[in-house]
N, C-alpha and C. Protein backbone atom coordinates (compact mmCIF):
# COMPACT_ATOMS: atom_id res chain seq x y z
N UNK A 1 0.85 -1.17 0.00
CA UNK A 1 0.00 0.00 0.00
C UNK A 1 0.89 1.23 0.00
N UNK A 2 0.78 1.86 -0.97
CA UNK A 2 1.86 3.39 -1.29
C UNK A 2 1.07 4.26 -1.68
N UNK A 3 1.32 5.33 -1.14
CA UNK A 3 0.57 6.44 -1.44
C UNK A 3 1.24 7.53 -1.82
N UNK A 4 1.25 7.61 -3.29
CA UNK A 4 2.19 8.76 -3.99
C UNK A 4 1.97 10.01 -3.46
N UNK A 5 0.55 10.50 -3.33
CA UNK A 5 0.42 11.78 -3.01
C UNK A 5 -1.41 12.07 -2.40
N UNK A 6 -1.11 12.96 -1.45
CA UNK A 6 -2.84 12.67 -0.72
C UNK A 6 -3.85 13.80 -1.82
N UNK A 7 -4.59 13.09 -1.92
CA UNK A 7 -5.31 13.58 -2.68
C UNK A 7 -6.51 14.95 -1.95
N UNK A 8 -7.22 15.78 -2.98
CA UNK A 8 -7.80 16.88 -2.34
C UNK A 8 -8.56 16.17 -1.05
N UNK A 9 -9.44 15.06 -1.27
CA UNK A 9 -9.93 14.44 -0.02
C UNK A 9 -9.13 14.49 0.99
N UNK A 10 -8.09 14.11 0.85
CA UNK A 10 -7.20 13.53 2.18
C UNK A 10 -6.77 14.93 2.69
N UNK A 11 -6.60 15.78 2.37
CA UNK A 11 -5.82 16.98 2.61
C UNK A 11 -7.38 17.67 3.31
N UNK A 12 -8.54 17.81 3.10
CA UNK A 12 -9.86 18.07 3.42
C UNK A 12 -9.93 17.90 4.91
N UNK A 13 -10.10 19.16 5.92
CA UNK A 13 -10.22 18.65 7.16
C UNK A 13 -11.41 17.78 7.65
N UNK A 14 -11.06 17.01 8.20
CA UNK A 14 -12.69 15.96 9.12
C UNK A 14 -12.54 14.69 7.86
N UNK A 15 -11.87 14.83 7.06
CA UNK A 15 -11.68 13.91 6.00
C UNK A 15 -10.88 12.54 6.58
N UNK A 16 -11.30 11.22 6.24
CA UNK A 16 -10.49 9.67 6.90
C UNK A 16 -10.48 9.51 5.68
N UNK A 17 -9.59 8.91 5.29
CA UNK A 17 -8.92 8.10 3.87
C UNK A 17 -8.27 6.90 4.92
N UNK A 18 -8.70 5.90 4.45
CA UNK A 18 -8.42 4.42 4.21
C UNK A 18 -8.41 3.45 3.71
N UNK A 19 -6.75 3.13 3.10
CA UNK A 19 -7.02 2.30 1.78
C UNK A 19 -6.06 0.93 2.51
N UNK A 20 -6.90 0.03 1.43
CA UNK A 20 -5.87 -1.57 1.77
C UNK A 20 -6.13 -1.94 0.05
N UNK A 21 -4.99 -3.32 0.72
CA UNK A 21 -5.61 -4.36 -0.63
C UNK A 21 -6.42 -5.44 -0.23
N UNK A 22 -6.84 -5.97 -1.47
CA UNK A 22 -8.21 -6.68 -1.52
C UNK A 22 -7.78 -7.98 -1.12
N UNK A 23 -6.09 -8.36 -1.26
CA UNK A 23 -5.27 -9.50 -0.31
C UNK A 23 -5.32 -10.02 0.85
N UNK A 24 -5.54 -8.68 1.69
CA UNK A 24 -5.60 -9.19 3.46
C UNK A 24 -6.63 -8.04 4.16
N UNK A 25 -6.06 -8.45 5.23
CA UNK A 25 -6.31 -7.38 6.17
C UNK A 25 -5.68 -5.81 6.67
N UNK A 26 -4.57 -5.50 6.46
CA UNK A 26 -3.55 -4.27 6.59
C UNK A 26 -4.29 -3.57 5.90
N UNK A 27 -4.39 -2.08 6.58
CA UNK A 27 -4.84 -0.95 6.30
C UNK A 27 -4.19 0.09 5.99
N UNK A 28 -4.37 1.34 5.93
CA UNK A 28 -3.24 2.52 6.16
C UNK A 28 -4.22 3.57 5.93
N UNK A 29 -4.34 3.90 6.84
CA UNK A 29 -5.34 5.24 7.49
C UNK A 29 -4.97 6.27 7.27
N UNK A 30 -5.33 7.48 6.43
CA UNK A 30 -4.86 9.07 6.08
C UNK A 30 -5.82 9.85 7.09
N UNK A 31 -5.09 10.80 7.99
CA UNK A 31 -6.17 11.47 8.38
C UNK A 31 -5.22 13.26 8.44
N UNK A 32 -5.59 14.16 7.79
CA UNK A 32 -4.87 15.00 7.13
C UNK A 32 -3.55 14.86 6.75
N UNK A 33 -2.53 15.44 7.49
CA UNK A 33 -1.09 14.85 7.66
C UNK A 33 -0.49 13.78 8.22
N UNK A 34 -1.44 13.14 8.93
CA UNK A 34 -1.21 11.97 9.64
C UNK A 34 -1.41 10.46 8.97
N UNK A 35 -0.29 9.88 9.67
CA UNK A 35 -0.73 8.45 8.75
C UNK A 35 -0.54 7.11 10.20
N UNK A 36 -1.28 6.35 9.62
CA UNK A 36 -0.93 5.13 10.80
C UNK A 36 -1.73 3.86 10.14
N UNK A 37 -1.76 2.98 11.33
CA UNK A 37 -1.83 1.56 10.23
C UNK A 37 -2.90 0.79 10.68
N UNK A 38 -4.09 0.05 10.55
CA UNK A 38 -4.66 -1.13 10.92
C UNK A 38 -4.63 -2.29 10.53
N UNK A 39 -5.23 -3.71 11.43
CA UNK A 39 -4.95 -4.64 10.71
C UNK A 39 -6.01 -5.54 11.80
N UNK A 40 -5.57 -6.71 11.89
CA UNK A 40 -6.12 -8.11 12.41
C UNK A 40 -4.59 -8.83 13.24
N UNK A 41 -5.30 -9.57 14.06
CA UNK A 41 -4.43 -10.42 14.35
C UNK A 41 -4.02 -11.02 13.30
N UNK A 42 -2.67 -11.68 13.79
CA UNK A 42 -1.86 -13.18 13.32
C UNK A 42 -3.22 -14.12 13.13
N UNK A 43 -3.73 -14.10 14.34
CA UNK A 43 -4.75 -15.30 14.63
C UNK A 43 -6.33 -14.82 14.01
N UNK A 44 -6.48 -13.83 13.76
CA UNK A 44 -7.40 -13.83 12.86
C UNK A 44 -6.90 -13.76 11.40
N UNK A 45 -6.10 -13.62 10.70
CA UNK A 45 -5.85 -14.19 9.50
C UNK A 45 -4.95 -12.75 8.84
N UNK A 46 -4.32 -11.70 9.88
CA UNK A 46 -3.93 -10.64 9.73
C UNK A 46 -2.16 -10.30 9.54
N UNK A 47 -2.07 -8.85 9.64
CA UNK A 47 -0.47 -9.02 10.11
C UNK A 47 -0.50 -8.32 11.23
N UNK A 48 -1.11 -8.15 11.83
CA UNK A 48 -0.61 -7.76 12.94
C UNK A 48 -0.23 -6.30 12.78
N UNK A 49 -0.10 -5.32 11.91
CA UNK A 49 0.39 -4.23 11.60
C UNK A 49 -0.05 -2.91 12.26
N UNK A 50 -1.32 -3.38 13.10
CA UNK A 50 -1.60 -2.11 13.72
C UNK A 50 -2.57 -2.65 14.82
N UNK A 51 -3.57 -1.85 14.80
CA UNK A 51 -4.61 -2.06 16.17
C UNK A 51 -6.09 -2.15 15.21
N UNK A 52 -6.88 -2.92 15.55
CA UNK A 52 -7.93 -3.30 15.06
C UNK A 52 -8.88 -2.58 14.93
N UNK A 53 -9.93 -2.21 14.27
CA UNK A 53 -11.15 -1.91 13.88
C UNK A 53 -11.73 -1.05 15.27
N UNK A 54 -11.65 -2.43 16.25
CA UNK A 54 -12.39 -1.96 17.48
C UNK A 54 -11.34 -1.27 18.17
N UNK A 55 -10.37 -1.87 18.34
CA UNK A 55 -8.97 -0.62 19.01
C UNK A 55 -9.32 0.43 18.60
N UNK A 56 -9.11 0.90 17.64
CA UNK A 56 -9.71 2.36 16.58
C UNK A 56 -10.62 2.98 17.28
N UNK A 57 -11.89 2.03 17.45
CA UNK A 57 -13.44 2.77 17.96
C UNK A 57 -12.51 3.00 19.46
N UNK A 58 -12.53 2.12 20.43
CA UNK A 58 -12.28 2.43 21.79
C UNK A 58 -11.16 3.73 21.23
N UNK A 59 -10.01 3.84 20.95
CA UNK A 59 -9.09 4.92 21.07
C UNK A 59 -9.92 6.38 21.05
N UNK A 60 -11.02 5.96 19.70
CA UNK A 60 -11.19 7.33 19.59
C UNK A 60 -12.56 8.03 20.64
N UNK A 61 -13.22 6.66 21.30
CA UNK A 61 -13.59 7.28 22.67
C UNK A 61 -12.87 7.52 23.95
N UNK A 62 -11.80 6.69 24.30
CA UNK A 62 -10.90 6.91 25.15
C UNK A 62 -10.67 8.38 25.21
N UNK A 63 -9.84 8.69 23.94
CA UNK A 63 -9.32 10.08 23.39
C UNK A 63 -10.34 11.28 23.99
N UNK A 64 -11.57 10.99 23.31
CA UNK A 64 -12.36 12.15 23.34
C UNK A 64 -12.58 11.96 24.98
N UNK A 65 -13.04 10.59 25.44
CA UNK A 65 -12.92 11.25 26.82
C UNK A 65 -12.08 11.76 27.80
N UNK A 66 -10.98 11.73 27.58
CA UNK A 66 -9.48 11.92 28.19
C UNK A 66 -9.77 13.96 27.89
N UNK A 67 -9.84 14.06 26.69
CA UNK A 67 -9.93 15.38 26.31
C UNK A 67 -10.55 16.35 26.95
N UNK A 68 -12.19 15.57 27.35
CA UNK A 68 -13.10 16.57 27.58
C UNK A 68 -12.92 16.38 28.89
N UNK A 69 -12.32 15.82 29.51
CA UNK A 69 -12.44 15.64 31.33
C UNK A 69 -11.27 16.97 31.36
N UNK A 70 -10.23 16.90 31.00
CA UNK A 70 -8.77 17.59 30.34
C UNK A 70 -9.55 19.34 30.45
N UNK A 71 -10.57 18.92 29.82
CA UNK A 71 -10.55 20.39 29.22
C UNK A 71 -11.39 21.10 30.50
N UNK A 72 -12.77 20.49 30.75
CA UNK A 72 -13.26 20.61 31.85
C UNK A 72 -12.51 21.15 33.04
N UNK A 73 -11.49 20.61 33.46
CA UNK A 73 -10.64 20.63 34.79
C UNK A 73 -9.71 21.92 34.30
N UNK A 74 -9.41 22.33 33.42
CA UNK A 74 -8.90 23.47 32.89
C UNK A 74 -9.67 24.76 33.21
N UNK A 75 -10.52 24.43 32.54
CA UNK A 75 -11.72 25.73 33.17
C UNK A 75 -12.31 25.94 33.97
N UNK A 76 -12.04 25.01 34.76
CA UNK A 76 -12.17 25.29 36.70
C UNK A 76 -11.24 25.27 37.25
N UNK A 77 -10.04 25.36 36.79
CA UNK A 77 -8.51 25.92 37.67
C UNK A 77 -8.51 24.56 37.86
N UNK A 78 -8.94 23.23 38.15
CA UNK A 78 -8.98 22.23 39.43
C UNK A 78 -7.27 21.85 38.95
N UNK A 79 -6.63 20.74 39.85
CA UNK A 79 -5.64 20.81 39.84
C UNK A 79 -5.30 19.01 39.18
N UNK A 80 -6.00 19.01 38.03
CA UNK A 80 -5.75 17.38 37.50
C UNK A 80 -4.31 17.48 36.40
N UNK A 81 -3.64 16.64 37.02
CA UNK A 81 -2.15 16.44 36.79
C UNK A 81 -2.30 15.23 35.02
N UNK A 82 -3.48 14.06 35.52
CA UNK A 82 -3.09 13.51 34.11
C UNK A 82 -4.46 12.98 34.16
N UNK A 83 -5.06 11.90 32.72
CA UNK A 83 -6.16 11.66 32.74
C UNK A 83 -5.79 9.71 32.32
N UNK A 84 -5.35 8.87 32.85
CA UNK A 84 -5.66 7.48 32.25
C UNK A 84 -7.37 6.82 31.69
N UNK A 85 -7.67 6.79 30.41
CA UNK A 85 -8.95 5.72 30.05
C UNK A 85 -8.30 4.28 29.59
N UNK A 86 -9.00 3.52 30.43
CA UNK A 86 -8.56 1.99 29.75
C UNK A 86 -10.07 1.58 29.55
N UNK A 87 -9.98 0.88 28.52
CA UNK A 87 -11.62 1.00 27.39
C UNK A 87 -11.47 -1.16 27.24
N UNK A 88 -12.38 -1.20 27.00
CA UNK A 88 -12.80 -3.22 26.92
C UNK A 88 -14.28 -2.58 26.15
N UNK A 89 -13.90 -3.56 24.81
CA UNK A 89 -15.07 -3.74 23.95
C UNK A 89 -15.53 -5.41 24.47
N UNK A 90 -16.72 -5.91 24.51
CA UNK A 90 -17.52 -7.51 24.21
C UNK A 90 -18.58 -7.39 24.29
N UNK A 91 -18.71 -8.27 23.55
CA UNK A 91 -20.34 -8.54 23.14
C UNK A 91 -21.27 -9.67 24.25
N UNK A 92 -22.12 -8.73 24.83
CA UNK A 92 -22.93 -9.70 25.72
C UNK A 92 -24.19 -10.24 25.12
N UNK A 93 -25.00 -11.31 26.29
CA UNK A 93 -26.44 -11.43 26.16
C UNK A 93 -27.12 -10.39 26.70
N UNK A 94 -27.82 -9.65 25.61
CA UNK A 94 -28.80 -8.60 25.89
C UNK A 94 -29.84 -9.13 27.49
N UNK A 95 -29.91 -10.26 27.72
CA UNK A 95 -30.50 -10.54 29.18
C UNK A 95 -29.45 -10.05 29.91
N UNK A 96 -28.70 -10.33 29.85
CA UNK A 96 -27.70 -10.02 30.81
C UNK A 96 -27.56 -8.54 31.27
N UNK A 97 -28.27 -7.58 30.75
CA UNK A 97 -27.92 -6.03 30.55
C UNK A 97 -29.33 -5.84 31.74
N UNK A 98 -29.22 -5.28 32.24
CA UNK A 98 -30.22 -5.03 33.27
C UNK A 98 -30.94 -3.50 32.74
N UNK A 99 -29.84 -2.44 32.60
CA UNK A 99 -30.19 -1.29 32.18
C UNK A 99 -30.27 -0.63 30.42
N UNK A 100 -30.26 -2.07 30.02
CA UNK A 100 -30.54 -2.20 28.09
C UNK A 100 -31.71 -2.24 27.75
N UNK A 101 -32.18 -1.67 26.89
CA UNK A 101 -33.87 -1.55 26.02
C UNK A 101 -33.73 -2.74 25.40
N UNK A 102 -32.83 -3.23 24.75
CA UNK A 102 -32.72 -4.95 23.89
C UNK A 102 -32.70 -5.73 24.89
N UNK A 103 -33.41 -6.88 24.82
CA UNK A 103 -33.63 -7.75 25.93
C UNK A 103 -33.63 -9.26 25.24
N UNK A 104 -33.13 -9.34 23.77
CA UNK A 104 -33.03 -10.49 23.22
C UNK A 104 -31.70 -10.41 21.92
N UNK A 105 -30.98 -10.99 22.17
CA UNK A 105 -30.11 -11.26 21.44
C UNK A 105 -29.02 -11.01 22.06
N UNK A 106 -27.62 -10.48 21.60
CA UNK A 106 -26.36 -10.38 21.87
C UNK A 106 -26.32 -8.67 21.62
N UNK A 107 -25.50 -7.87 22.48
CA UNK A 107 -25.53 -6.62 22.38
C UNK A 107 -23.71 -6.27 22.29
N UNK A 108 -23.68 -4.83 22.21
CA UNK A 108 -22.14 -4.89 22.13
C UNK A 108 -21.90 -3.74 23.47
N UNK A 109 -20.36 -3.94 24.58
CA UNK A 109 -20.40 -3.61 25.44
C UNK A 109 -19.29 -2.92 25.89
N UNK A 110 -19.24 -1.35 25.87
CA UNK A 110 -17.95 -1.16 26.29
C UNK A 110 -17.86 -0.81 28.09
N UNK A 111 -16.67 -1.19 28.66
CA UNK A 111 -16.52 -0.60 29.46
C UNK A 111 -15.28 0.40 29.80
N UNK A 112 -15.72 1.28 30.34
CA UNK A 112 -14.48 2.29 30.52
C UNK A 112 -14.14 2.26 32.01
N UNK A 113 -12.55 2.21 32.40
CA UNK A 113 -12.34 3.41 33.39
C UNK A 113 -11.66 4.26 33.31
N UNK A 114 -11.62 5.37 34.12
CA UNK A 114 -11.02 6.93 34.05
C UNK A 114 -10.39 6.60 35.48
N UNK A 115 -8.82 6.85 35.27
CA UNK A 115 -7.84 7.14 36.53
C UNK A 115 -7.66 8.87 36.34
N UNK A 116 -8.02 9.37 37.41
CA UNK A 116 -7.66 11.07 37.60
C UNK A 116 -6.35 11.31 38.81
N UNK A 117 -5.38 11.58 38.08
CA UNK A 117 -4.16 12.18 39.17
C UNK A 117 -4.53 13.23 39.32
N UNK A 118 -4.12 14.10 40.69
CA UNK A 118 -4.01 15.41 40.88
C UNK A 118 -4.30 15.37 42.25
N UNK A 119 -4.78 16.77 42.98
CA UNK A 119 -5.19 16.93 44.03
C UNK A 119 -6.46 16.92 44.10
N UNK A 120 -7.26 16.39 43.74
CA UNK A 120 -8.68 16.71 43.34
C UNK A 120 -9.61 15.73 44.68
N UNK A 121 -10.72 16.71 44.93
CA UNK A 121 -11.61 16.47 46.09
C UNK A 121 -12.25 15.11 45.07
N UNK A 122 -13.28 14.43 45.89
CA UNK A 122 -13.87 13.75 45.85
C UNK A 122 -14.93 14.10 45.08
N UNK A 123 -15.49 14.97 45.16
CA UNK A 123 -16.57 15.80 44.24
C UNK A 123 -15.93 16.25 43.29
N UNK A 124 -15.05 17.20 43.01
CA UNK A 124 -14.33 16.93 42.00
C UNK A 124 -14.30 16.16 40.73
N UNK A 125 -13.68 14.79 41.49
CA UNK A 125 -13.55 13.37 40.83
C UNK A 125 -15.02 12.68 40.34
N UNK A 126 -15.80 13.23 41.35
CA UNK A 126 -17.32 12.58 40.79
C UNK A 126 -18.48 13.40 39.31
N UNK A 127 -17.63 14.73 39.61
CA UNK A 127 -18.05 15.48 39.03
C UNK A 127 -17.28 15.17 37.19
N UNK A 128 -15.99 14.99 37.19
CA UNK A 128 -15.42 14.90 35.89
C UNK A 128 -15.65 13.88 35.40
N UNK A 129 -16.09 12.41 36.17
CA UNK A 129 -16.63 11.11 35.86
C UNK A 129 -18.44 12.06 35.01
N UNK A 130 -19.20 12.70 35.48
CA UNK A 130 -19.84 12.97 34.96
C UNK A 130 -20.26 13.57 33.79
N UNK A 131 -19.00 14.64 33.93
CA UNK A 131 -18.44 15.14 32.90
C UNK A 131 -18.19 14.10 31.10
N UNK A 132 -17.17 13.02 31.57
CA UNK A 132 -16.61 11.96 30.88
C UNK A 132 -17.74 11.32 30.34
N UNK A 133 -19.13 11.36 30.64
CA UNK A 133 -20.30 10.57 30.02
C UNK A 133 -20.76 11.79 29.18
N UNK A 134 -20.08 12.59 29.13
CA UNK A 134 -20.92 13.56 28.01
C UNK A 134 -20.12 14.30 26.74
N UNK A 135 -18.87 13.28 26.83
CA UNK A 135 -17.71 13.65 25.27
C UNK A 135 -18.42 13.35 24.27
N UNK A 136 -17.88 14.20 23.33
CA UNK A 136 -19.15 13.92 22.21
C UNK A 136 -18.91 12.59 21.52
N UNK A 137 -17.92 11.56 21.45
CA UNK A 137 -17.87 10.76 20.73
C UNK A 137 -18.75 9.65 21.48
N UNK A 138 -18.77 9.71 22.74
CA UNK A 138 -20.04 8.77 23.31
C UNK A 138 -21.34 9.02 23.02
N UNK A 139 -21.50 10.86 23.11
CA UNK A 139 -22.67 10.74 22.60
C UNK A 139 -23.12 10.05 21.43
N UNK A 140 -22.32 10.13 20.31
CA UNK A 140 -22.60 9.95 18.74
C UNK A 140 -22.87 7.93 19.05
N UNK A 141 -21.96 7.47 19.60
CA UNK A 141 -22.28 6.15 19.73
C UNK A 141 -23.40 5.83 20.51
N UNK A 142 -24.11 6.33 21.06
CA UNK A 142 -25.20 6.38 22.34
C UNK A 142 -25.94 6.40 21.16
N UNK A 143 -26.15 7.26 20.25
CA UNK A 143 -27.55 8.02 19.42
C UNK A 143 -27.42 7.20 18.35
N UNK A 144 -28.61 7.31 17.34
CA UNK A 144 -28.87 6.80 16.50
C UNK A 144 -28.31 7.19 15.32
N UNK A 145 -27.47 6.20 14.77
CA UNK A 145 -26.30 6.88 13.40
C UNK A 145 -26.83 5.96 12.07
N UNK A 146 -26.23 6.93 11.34
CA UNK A 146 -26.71 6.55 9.81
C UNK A 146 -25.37 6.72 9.06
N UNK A 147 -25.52 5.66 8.61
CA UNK A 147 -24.11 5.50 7.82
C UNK A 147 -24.56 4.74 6.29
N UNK A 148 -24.44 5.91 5.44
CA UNK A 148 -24.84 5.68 3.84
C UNK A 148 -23.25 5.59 2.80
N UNK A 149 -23.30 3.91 2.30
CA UNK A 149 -21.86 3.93 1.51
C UNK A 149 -22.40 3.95 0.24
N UNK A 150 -21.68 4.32 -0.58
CA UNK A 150 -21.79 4.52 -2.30
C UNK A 150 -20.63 3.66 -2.72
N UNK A 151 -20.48 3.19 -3.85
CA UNK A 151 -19.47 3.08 -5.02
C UNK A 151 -18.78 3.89 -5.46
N UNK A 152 -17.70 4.84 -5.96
CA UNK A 152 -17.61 6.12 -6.59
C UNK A 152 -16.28 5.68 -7.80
C-alpha cells in the first residue's frame, strides 16, 4: 500500500482516507497529515500491523474522553495532573444487561475506566466522571447513526 500523493480528499479537514488491498487485512489510514496503520491479528488471519477496527473505535472514545475531562478541569482551575482511560469492547447477552432496552439477542459492550491524578476532592472526581459521560464521541455512539456507503 503506497501512497504517492494525498489527494484533495485527504488533505480536506474531518476527512479519513483508508485504503488496503483486496489480499488481506492491513490498512493505512490518512487522516490529514497523519498516517498510521490497521490490521487483524496473526490469529485472525492478519499481520498484525496495527490495532484493530475496534482498538480504533475504543481509542477514539478513550481520546475524546481523556480530552473533555482535560478540558473541563482546565476551566475550573482544578488541579488534574493527568487523565488514564482503559476501554474493553464484548459482546454480551442482551439478558444479561439489566439497564438495556434490547432484551433479546447479543448486544455490544464497552466498558471504561477513568484514573484522575491530581489533588482533586472527591466531588471533583465525581463530578469529571460525569463530565466523561458527556464527550461527544459517546454521545454519537449512544444516538442513533446513519451510515450511507456509495461506489464512486
Amino acid at each position: 500500500m503506497s501512497s504517492v500523493g494525498a489527494t484533495s480528499n485527504e488533505r480536506e479537514e474531518g476527512s479519513v482516507v483508508v485504503r488496503g488491498a483486496g489480499s488481506g487485512f492491513a490498512q493505512e489510514i490518512h487522516i490529514g497529515k497523519h498516517r498510521f496503520k490497521a490490521d487483524e491479528p496473526l490469529a485472525a488471519g492478519g499481520t498484525d500491523t496495527g490495532g484493530t477496527p475496534y482498538d480504533l473505535l475504543l481509542a477514539a472514545l478513550g481520546t475524546c474522553t481523556s480530552m473533555t475531562v482535560g478540558l473541563y478541569a482546565r476551566r475550573k482551575k482544578w488541579p488534574l495532573e493527568s487523565v488514564t482511560v482503559r476501554l474493553r469492547h464484548s459482546r454480551i447477552h442482551a439478558a444479561d444487561c439489566a439497564d438495556c432496552e434490547t432484551k433479546e439477542g447479543r448486544l455490544d459492550r464497552i466498558d471504561v475506566q477513568i484514573e484522575l491524578e491530581g489533588a482533586l476532592t472527591e466531588e471533583q472526581k465525581r463530578r469529571l466522571v460525569q463530565i466523561a459521560e458527556r464527550c461527544p464521541v459517546r454521545q454519537t455512539l449512544e444516538s442513533e447513526i446513519e451510515i450511507r456507503a456509495q461506489v464512486v
